[in-house]
C-alpha atoms as a PDB file:
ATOM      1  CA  UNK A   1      56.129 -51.433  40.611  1.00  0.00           C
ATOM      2  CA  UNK A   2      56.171 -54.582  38.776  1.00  0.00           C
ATOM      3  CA  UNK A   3      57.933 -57.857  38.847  1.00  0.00           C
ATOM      4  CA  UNK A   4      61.077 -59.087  36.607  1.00  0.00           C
ATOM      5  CA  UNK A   5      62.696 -62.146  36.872  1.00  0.00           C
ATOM      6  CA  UNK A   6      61.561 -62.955  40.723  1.00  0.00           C
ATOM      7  CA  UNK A   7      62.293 -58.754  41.507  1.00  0.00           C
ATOM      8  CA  UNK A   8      60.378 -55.319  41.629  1.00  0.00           C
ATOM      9  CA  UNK A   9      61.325 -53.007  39.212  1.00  0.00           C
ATOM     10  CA  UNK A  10      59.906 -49.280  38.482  1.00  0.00           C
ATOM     11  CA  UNK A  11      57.772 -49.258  35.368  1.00  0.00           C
ATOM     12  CA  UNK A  12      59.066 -46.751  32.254  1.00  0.00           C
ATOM     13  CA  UNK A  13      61.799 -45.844  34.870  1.00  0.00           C
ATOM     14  CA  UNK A  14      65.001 -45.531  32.416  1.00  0.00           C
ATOM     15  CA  UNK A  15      68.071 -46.492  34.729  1.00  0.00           C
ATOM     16  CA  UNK A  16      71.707 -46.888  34.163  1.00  0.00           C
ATOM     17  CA  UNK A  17      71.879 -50.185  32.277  1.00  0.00           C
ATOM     18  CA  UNK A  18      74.233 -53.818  31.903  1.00  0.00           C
ATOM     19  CA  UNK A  19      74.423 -54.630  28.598  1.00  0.00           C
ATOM     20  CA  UNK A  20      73.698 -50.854  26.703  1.00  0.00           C
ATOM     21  CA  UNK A  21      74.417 -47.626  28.065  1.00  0.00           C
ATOM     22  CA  UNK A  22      70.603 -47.570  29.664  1.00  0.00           C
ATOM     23  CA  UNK A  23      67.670 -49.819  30.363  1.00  0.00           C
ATOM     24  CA  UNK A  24      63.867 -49.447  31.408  1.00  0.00           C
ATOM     25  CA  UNK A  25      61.387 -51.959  32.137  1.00  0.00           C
ATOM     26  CA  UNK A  26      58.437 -51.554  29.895  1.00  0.00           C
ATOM     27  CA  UNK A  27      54.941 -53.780  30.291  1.00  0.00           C
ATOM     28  CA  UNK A  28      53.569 -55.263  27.158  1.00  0.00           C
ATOM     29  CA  UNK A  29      50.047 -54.657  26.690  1.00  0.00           C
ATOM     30  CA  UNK A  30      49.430 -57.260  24.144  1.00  0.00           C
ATOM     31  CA  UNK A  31      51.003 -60.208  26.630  1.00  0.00           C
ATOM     32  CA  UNK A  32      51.026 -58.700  30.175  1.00  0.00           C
ATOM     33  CA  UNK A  33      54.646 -59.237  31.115  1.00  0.00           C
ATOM     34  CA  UNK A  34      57.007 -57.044  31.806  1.00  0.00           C
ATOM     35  CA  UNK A  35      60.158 -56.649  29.540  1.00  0.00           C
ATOM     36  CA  UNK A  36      63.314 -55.141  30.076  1.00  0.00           C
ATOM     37  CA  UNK A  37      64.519 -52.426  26.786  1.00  0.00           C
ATOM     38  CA  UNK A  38      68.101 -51.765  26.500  1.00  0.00           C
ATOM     39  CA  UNK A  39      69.215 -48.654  24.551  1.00  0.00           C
ATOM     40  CA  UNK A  40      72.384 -46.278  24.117  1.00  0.00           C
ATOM     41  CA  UNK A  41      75.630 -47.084  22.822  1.00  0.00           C
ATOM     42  CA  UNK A  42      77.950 -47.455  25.981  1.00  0.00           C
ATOM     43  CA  UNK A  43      80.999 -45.691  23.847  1.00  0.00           C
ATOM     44  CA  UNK A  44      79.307 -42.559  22.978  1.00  0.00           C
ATOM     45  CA  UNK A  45      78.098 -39.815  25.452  1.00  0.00           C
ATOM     46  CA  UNK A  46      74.761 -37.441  24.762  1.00  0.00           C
ATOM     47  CA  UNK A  47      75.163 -34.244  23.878  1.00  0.00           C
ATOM     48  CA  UNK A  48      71.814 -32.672  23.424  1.00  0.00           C
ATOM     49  CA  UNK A  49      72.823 -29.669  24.641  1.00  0.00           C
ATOM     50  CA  UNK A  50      74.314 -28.989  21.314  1.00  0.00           C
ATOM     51  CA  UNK A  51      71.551 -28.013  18.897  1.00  0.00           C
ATOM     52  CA  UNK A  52      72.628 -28.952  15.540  1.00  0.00           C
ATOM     53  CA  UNK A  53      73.583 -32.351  17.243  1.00  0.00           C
ATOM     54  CA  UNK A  54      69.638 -32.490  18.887  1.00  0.00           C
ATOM     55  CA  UNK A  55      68.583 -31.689  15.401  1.00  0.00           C
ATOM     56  CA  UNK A  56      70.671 -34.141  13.497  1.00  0.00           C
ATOM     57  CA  UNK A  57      69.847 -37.314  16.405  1.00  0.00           C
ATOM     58  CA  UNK A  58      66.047 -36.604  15.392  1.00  0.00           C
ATOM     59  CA  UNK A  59      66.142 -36.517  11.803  1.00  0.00           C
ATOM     60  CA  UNK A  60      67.777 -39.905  12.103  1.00  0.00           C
ATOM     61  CA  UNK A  61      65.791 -41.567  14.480  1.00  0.00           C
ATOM     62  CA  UNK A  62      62.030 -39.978  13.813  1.00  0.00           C
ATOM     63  CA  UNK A  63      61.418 -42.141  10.945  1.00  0.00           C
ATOM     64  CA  UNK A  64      62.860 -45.286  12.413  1.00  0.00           C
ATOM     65  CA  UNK A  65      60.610 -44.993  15.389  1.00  0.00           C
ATOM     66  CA  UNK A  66      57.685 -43.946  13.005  1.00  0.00           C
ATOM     67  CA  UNK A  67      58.255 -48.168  11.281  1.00  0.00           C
ATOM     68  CA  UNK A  68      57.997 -49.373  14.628  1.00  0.00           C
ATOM     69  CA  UNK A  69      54.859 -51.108  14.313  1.00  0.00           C
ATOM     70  CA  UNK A  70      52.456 -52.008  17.793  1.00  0.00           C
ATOM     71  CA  UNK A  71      53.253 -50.764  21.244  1.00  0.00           C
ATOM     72  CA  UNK A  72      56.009 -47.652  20.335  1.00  0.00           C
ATOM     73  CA  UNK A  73      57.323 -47.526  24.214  1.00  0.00           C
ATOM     74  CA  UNK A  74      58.603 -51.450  23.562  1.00  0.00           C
ATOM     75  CA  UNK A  75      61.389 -50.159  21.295  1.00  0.00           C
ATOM     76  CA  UNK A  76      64.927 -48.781  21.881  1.00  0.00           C
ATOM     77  CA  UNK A  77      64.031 -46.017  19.542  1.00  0.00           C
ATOM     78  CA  UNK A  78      61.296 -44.616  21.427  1.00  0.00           C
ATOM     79  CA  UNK A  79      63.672 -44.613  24.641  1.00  0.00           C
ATOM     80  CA  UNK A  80      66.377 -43.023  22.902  1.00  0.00           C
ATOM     81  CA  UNK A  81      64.398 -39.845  21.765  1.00  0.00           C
ATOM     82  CA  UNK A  82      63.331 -39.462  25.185  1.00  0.00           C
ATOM     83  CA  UNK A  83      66.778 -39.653  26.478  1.00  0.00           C
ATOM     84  CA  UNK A  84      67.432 -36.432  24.202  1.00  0.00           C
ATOM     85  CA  UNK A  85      64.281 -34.674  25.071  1.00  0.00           C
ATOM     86  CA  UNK A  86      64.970 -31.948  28.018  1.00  0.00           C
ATOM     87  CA  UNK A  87      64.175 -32.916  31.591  1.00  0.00           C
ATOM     88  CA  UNK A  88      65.325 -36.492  30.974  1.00  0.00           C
ATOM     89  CA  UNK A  89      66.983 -37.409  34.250  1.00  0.00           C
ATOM     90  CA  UNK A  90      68.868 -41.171  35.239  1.00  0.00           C
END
């Protein structure tokens, strides 16, 4: 548990989200704080059941998280991956 904007929120939690489709509150190791990560396109629904689809989402979004430079779990990249992995639950 850790504190955002004056209230407790679960670290590396993912939860349904306000602005994208999900959030998670990450803490930065370089500053200490704790920052909120949006990812997930509102519009569009996962289907990772579908292999070929699986395959195709990480052969698009491998090498964009591999130019991520400094903490990986700060970007929406990393998040999204994990959302496709199996056993990711909201």
């Amino acid at each position: 548990m850790a504190k955002y904007k004056n209230r407790t929120v679960k670290l590396n939690k993912p939860s349904r989200g306000d602005v994208k489709k999900f959030k998670v509150f990450v803490k930065d190791r370089s500053s200490g704080r704790v920052k909120k990560v949006n990812f997930g396109s509102k519009e569009m629904s996962i289907k990772k059941n579908i292999p070929a689809r699986q395959k195709s989402f990480f052969a698009r979004f491998r090498p964009i998280l591999a130019k991520v430079k400094g903490q990986k779990n700060l970007s929406p990249a990393y998040w999204a991956i994990q959302s496709w992995k199996k056993g990711f639950k909201i």
